[in-house]
PDB file of N, CA and C in Angstrom:
ATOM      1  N   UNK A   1     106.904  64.212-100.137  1.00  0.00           N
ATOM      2  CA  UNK A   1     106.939  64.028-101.571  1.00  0.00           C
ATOM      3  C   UNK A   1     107.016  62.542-101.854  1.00  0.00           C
ATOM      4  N   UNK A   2     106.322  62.232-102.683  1.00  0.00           N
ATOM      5  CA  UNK A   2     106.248  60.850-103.065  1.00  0.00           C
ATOM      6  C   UNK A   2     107.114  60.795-104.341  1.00  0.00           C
ATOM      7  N   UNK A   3     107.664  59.337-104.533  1.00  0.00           N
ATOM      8  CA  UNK A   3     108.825  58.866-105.340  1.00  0.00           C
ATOM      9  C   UNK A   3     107.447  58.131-106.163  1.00  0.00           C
ATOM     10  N   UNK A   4     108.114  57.867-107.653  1.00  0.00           N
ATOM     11  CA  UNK A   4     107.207  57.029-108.600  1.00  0.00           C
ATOM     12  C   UNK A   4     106.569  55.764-108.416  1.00  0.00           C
ATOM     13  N   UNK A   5     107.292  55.109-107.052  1.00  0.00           N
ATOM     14  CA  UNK A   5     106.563  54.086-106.494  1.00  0.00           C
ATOM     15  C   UNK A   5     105.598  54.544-105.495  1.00  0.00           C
ATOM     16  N   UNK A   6     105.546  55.659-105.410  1.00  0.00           N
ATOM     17  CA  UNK A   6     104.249  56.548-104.541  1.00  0.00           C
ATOM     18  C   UNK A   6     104.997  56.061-103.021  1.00  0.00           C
ATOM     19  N   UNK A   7     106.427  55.776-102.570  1.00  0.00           N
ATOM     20  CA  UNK A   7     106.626  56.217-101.504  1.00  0.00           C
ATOM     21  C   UNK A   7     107.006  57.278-101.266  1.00  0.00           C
ATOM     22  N   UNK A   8     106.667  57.979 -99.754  1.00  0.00           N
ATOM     23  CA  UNK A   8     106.583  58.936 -98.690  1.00  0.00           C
ATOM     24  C   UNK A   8     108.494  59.098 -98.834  1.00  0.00           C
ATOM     25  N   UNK A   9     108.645  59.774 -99.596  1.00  0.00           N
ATOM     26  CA  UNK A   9     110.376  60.520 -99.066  1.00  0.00           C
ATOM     27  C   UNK A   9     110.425  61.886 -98.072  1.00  0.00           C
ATOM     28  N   UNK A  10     111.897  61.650 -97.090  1.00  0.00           N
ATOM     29  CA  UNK A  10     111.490  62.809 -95.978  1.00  0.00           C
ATOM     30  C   UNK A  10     112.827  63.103 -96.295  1.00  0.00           C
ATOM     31  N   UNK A  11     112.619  63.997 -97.074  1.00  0.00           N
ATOM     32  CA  UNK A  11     114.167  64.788 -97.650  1.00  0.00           C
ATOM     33  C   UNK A  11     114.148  66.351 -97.013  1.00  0.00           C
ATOM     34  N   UNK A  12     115.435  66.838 -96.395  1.00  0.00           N
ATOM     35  CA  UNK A  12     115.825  68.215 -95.770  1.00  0.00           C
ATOM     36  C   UNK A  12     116.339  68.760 -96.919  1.00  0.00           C
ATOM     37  N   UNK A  13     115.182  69.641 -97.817  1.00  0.00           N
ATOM     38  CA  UNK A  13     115.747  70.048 -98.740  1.00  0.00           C
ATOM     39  C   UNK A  13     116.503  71.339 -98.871  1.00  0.00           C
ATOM     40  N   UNK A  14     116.439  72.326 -97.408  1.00  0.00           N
ATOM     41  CA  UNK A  14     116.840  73.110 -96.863  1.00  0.00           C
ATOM     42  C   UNK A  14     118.218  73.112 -96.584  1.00  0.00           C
ATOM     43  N   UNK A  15     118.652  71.677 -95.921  1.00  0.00           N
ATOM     44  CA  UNK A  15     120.236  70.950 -96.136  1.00  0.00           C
ATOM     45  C   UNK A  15     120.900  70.891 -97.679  1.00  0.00           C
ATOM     46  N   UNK A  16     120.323  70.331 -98.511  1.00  0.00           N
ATOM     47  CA  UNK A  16     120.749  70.229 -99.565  1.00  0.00           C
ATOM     48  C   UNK A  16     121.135  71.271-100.397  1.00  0.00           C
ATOM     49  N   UNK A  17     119.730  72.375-100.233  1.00  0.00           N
ATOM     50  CA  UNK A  17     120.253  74.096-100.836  1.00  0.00           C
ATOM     51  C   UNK A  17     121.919  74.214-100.452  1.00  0.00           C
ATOM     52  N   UNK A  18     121.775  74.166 -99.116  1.00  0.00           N
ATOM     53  CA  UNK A  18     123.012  74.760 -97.945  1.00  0.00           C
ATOM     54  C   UNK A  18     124.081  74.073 -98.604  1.00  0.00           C
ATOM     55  N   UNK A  19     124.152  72.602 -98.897  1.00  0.00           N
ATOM     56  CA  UNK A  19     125.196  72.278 -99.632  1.00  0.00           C
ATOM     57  C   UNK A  19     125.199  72.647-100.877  1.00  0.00           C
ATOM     58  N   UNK A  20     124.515  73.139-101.939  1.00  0.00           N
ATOM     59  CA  UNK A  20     124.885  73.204-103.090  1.00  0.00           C
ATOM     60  C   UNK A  20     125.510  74.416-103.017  1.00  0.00           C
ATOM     61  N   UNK A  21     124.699  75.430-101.559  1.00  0.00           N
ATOM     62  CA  UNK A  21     125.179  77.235-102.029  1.00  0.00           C
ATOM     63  C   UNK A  21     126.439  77.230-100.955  1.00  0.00           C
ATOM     64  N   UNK A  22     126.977  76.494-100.572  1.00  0.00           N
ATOM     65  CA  UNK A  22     127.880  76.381 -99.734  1.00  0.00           C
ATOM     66  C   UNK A  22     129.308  76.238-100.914  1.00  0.00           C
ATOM     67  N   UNK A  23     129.013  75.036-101.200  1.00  0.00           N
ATOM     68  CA  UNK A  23     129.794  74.363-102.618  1.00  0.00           C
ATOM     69  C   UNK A  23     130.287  75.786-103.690  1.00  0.00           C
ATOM     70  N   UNK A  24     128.827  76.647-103.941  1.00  0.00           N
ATOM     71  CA  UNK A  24     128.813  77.546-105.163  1.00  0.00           C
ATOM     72  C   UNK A  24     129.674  78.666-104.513  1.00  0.00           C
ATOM     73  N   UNK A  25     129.528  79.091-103.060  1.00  0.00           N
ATOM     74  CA  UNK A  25     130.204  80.399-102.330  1.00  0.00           C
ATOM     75  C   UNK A  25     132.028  79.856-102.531  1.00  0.00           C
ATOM     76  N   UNK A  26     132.122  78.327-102.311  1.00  0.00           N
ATOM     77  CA  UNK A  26     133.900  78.299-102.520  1.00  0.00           C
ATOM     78  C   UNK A  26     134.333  78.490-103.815  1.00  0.00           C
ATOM     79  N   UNK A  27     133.638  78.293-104.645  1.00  0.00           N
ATOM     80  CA  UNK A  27     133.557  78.766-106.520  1.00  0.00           C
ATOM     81  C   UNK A  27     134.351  79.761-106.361  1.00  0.00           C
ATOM     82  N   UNK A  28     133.096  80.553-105.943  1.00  0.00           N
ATOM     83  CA  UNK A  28     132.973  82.238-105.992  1.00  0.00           C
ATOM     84  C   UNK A  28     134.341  83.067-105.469  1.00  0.00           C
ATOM     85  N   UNK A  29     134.600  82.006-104.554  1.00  0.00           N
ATOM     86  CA  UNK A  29     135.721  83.068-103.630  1.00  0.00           C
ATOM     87  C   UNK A  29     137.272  81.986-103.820  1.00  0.00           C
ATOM     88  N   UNK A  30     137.003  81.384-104.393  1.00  0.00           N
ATOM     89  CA  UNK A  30     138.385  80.574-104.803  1.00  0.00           C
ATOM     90  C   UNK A  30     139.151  81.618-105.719  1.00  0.00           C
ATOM     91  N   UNK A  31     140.182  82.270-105.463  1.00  0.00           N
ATOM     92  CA  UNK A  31     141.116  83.155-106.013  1.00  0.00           C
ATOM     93  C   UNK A  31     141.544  82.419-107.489  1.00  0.00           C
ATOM     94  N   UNK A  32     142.068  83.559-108.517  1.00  0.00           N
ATOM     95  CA  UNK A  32     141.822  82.795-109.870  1.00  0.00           C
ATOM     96  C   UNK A  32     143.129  83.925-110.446  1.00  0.00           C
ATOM     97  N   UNK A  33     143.846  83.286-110.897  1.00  0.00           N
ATOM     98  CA  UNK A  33     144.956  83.864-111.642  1.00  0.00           C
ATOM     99  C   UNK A  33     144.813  84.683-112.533  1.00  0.00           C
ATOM    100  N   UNK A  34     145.106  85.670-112.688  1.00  0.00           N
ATOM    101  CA  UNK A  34     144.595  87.047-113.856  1.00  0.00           C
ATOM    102  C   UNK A  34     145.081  86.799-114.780  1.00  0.00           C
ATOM    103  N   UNK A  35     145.684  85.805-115.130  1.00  0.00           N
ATOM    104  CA  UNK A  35     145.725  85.235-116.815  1.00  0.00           C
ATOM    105  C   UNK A  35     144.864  84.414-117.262  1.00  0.00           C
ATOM    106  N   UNK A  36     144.339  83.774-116.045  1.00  0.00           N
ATOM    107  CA  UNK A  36     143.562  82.968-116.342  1.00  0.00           C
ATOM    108  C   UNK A  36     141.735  83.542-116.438  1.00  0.00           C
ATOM    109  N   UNK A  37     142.241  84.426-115.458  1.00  0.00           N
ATOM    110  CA  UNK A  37     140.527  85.258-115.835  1.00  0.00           C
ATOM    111  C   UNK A  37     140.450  86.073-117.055  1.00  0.00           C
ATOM    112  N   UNK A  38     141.466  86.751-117.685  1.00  0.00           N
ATOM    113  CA  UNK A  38     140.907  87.181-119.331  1.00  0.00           C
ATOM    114  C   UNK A  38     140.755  86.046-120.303  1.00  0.00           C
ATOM    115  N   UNK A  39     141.079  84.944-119.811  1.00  0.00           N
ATOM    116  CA  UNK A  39     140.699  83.830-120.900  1.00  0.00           C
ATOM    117  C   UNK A  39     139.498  84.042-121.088  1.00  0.00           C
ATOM    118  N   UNK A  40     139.239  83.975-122.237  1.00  0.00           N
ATOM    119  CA  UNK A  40     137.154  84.018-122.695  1.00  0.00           C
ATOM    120  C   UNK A  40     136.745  82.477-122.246  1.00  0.00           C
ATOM    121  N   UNK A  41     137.613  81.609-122.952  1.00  0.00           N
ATOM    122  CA  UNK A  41     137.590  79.941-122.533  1.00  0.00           C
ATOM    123  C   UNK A  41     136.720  79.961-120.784  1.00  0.00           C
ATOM    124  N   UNK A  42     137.536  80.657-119.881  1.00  0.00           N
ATOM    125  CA  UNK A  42     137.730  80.456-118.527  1.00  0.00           C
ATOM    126  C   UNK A  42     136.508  81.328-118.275  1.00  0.00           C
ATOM    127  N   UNK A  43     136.274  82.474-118.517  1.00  0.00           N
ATOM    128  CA  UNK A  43     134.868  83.275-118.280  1.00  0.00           C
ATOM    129  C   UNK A  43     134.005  82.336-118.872  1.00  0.00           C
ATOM    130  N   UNK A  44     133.949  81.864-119.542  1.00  0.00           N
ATOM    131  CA  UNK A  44     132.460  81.236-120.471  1.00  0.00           C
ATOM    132  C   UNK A  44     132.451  79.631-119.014  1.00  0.00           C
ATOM    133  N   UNK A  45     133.646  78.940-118.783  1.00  0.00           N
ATOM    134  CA  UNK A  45     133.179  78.004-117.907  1.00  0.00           C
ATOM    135  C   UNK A  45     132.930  78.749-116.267  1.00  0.00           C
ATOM    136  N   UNK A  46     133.500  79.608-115.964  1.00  0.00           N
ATOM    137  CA  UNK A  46     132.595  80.556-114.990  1.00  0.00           C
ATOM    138  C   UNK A  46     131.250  80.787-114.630  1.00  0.00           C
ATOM    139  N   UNK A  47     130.900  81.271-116.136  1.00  0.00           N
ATOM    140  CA  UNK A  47     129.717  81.672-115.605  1.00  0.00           C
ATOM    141  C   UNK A  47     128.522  80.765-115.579  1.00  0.00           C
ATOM    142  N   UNK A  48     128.899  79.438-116.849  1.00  0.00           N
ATOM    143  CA  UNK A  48     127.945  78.113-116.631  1.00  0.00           C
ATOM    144  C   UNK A  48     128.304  77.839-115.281  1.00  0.00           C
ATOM    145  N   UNK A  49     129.376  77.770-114.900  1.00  0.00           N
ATOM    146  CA  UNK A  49     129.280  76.879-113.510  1.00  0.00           C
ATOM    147  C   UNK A  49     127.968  77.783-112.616  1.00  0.00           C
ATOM    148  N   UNK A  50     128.484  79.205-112.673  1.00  0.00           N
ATOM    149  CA  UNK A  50     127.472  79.859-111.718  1.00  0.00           C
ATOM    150  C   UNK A  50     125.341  80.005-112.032  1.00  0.00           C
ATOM    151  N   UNK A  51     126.173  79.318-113.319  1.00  0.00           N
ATOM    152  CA  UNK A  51     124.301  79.023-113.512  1.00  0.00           C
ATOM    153  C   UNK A  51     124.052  77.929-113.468  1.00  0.00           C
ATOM    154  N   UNK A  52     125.071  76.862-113.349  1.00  0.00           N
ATOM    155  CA  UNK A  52     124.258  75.422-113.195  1.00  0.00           C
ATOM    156  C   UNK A  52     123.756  75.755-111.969  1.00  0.00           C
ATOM    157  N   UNK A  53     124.835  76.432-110.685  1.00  0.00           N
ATOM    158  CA  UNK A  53     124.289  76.232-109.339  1.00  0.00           C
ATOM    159  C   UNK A  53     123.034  76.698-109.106  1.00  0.00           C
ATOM    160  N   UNK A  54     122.739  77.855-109.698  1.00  0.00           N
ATOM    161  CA  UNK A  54     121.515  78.798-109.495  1.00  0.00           C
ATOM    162  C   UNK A  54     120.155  77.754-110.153  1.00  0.00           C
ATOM    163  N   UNK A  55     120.747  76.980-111.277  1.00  0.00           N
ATOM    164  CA  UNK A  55     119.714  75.863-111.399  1.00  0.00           C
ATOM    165  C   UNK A  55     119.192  75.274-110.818  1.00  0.00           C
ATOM    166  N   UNK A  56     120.420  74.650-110.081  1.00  0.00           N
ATOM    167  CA  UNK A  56     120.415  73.575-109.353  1.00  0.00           C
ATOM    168  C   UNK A  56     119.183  74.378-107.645  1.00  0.00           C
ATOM    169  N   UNK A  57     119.782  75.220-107.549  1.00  0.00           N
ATOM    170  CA  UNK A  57     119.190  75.646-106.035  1.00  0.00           C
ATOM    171  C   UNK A  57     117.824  76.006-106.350  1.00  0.00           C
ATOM    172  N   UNK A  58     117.485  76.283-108.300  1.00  0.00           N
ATOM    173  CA  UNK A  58     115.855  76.699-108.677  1.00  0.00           C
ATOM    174  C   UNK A  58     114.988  75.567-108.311  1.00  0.00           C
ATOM    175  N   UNK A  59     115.853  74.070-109.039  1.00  0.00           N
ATOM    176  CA  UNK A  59     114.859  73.102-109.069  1.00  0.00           C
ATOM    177  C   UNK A  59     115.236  72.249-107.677  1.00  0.00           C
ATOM    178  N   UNK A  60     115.861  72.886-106.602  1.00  0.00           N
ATOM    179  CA  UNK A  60     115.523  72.493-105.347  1.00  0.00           C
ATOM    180  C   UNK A  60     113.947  73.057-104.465  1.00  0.00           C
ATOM    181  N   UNK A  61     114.164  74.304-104.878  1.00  0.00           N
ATOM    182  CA  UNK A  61     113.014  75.081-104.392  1.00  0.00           C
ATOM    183  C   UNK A  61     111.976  74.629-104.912  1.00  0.00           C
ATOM    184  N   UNK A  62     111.661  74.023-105.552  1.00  0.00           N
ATOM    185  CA  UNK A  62     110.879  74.024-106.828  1.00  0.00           C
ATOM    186  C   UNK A  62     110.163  72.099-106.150  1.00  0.00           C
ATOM    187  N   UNK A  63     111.013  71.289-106.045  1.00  0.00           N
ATOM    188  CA  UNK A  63     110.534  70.193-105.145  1.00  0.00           C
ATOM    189  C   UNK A  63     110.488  70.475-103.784  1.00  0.00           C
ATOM    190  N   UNK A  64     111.291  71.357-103.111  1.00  0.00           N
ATOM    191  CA  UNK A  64     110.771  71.692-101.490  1.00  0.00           C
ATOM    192  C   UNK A  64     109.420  72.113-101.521  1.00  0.00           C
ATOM    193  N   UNK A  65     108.552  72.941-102.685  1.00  0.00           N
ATOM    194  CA  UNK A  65     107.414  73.593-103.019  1.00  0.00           C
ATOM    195  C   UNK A  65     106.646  72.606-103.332  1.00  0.00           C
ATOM    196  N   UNK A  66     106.705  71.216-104.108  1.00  0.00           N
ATOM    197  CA  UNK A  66     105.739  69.944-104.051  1.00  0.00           C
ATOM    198  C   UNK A  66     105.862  69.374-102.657  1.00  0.00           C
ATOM    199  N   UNK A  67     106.658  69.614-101.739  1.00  0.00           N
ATOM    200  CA  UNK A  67     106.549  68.351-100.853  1.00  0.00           C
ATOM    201  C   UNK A  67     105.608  69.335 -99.757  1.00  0.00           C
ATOM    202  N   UNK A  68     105.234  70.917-100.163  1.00  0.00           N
ATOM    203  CA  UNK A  68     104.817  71.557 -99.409  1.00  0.00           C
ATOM    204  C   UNK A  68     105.315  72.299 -97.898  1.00  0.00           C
ATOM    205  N   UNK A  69     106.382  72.210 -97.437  1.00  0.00           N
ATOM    206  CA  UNK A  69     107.117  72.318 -96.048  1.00  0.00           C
ATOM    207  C   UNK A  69     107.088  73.726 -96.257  1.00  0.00           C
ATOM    208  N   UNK A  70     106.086  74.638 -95.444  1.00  0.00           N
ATOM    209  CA  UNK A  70     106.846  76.221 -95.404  1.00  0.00           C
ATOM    210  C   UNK A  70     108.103  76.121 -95.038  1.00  0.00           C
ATOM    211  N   UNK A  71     108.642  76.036 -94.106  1.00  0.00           N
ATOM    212  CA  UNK A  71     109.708  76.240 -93.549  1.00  0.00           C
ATOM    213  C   UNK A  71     110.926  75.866 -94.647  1.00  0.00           C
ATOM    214  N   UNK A  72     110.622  74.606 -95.485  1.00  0.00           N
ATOM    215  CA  UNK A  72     111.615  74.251 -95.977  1.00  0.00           C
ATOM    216  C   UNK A  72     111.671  75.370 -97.442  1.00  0.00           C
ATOM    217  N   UNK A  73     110.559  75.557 -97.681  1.00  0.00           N
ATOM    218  CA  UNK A  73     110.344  76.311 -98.851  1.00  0.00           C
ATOM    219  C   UNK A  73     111.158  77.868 -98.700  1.00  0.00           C
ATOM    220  N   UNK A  74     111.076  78.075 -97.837  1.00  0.00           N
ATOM    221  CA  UNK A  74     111.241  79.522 -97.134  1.00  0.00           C
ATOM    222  C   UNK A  74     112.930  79.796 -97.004  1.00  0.00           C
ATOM    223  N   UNK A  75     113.349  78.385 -96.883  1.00  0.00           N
ATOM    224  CA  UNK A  75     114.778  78.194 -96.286  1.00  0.00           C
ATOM    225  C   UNK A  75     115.269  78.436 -97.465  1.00  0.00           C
ATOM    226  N   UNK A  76     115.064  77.348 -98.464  1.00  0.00           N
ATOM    227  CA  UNK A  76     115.195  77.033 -99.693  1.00  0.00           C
ATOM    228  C   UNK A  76     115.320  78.282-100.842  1.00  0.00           C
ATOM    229  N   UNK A  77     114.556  78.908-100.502  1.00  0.00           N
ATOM    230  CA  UNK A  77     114.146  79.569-101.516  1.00  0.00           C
ATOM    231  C   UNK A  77     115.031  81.710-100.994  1.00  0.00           C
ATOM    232  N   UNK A  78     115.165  81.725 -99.618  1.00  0.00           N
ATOM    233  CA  UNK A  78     116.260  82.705 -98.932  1.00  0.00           C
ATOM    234  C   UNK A  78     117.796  82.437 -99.719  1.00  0.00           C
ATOM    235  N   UNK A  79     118.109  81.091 -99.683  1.00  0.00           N
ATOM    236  CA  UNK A  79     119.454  80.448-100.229  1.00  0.00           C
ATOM    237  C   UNK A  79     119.519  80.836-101.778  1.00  0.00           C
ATOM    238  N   UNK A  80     118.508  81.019-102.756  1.00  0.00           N
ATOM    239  CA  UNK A  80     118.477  80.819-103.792  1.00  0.00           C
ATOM    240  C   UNK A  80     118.231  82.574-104.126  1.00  0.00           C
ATOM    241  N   UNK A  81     117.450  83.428-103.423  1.00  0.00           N
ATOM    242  CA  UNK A  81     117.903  84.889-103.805  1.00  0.00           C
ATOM    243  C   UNK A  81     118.876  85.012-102.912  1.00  0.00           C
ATOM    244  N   UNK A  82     119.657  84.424-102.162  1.00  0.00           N
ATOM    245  CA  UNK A  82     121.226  84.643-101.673  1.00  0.00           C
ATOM    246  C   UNK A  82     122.213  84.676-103.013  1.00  0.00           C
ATOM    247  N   UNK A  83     122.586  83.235-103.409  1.00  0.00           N
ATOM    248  CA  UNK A  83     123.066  82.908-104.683  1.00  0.00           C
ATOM    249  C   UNK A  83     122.522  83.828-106.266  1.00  0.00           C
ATOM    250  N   UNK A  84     121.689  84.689-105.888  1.00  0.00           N
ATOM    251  CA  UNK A  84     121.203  84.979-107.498  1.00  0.00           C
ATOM    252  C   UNK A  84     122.453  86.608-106.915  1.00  0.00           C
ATOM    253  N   UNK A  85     121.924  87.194-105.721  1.00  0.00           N
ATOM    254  CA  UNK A  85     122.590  88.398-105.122  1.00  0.00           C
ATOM    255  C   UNK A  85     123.994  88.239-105.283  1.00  0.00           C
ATOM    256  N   UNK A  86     124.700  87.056-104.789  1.00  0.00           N
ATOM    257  CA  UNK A  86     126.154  87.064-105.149  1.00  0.00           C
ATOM    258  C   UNK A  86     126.778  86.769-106.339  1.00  0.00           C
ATOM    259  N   UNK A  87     125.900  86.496-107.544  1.00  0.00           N
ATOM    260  CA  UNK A  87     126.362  86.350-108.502  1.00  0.00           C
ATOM    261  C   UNK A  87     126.168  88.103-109.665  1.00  0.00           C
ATOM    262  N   UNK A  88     125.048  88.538-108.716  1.00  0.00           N
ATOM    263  CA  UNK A  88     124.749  89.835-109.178  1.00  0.00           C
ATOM    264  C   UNK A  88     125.931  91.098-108.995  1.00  0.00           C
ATOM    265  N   UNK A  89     126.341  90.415-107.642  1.00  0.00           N
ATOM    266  CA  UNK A  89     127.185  91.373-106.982  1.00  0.00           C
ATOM    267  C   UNK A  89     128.890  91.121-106.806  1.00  0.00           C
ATOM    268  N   UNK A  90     128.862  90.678-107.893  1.00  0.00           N
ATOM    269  CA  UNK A  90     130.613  89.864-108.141  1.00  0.00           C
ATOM    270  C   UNK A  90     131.205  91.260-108.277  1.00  0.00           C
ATOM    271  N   UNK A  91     132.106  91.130-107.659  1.00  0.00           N
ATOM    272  CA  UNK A  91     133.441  92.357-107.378  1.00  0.00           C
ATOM    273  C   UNK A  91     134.032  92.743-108.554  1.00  0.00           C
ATOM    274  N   UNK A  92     134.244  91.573-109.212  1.00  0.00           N
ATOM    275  CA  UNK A  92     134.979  91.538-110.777  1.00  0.00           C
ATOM    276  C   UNK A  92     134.493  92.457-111.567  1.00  0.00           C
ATOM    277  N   UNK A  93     132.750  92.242-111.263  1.00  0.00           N
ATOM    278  CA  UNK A  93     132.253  92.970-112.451  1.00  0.00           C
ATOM    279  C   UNK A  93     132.246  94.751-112.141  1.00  0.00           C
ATOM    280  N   UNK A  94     132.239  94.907-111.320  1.00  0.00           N
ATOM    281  CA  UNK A  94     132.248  96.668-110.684  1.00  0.00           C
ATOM    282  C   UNK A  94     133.080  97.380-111.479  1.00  0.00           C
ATOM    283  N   UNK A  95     133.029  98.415-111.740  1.00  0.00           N
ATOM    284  CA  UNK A  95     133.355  99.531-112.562  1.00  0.00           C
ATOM    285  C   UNK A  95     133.494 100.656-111.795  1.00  0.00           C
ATOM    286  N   UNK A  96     134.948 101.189-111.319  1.00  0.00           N
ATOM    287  CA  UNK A  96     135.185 102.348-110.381  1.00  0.00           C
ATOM    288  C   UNK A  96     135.610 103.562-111.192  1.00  0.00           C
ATOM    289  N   UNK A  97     134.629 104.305-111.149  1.00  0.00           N
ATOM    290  CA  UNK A  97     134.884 105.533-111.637  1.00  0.00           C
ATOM    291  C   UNK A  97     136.055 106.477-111.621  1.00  0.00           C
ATOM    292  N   UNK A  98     136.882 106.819-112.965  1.00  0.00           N
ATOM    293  CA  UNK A  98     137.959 107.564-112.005  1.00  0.00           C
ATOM    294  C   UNK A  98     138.446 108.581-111.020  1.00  0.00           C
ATOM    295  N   UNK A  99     137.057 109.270-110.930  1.00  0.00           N
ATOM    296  CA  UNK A  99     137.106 110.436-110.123  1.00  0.00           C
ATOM    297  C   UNK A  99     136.523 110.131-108.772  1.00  0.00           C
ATOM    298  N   UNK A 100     136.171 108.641-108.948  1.00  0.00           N
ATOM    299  CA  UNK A 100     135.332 108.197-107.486  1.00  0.00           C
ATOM    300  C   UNK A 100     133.913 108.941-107.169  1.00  0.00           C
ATOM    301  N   UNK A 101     133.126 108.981-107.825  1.00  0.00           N
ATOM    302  CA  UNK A 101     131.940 109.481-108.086  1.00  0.00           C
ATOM    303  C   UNK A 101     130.854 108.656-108.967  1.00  0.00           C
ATOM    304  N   UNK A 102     130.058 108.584-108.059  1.00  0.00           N
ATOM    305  CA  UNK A 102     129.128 107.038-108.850  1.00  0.00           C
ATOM    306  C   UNK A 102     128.433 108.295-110.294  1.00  0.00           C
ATOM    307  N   UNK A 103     127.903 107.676-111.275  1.00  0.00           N
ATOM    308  CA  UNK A 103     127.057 108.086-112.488  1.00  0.00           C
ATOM    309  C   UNK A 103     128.115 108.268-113.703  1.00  0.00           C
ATOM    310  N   UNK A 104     129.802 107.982-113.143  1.00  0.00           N
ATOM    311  CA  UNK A 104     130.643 108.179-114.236  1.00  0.00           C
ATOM    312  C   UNK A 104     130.527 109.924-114.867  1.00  0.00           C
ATOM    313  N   UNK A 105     130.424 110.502-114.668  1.00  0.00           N
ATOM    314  CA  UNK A 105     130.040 111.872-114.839  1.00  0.00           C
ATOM    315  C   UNK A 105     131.188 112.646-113.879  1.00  0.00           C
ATOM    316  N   UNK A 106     131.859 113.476-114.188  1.00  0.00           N
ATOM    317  CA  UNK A 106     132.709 114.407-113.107  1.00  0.00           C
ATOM    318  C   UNK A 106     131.575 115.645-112.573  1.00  0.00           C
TER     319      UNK A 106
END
């Protein structure tokens, strides 16, 4: 990928995903005080945080894809439906039926 002075940059953008979704997984799993999670305040900066990252890992993929690198693209872009899956699949949000029977239905 070339920089605006049209030099040749050799960026591991595959590394960089890894740190941002690395960074976003201690978010995720950093334990959070249950007073502090019914705050609406505290949900509303939650869930921006969890979409800046998902940003952030879009418009990584997104220059790994100009500089052309399968491999890096591939890496890049595994990390980024990783991060969309764990934000899909937050524990918090689950809903256990009381009879323990998925469809909510007895």
């Amino acid at each position: 990928m070339a920089n605006r002075r049209g030099l040749k940059l050799d960026l591991d953008y595959a590394a960089a995903a890894q740190l941002v979704f690395d960074a976003y997984l201690d978010f995720l799993t950093t334990p959070v005080d249950p007073a502090e999670r019914s705050d609406p305040k505290n949900f509303a900066a939650w869930n921006a945080a969890g979409r800046a990252a998902i940003a952030h890992l879009a418009d990584i993929e997104k220059r790994a894809e100009a500089a052309g690198d399968p491999a890096q693209i591939d890496a890049v872009g595994a990390l980024l439906a990783e991060a969309r899956r764990s934000i899909a699949d937050d524990p918090t949000d689950a809903k256990e039926d009381p009879d323990g029977e998925p469809g909510g239905e007895p």
